[in-house]
Protein backbone atom coordinates (compact mmCIF):
# COMPACT_ATOMS: atom_id res chain seq x y z
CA UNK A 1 9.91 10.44 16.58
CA UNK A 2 8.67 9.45 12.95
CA UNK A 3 6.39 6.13 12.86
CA UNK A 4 5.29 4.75 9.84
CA UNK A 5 2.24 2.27 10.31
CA UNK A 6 1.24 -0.59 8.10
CA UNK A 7 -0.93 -3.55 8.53
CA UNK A 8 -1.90 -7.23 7.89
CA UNK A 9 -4.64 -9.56 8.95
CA UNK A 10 -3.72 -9.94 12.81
CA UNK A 11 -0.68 -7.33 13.29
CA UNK A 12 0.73 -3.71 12.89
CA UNK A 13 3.84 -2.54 11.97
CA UNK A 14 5.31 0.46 12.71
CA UNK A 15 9.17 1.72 12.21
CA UNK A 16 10.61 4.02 15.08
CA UNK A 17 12.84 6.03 13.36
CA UNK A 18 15.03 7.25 15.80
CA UNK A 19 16.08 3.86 17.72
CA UNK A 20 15.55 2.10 14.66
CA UNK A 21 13.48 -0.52 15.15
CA UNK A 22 10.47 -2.28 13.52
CA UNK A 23 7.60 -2.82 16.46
CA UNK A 24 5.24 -5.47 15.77
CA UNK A 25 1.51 -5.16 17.76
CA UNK A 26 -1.40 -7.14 17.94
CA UNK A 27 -4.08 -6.25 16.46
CA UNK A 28 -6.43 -7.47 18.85
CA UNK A 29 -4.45 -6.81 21.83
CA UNK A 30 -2.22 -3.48 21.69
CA UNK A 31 -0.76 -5.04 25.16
CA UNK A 32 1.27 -7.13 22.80
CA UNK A 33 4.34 -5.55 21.11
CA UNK A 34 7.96 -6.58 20.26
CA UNK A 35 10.42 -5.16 18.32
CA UNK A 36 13.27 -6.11 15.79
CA UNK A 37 15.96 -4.76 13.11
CA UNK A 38 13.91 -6.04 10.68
CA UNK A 39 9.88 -6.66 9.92
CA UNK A 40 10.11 -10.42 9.63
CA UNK A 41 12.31 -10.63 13.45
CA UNK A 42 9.55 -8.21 15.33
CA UNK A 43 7.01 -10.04 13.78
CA UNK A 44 8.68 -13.49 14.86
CA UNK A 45 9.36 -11.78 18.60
CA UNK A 46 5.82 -10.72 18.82
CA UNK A 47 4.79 -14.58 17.65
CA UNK A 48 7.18 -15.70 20.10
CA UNK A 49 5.97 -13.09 22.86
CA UNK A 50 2.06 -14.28 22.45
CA UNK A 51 3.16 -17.99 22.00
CA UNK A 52 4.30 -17.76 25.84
CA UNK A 53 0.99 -16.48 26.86
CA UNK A 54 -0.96 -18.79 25.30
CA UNK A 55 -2.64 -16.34 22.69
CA UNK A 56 -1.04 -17.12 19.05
CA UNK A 57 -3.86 -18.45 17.59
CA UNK A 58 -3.54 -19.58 13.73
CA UNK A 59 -1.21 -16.41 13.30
């Protein structure tokens, strides 16, 4: 498997090359992680996934 990682301010992104996927991770906590076809829908899934457990903060 082939991951390529880039960052921002409060997440990671890395691309798993052989399902496909974009994963999205928290910075803060790596417990945190969703994926999507694109950047911008893991992102949104991991914002969605934190959200529920009452840790987005001013993401």
């Amino acid at each position: 498997m082939t991951f390529e990682n880039y960052s921002n301010n409060w997440f990671t992104i890395a691309l798993d090359t052989e399902k496909q996927v974009f994963i999205a991770g928290d910075k803060l906590n790596p417990a945190y992680e969703a994926t999507g076809i694109t950047i911008e829908s893991a992102v949104q899934n991991l914002k969605t996934i934190m959200a529920i457990q009452g840790d987005l903060q001013d993401a």
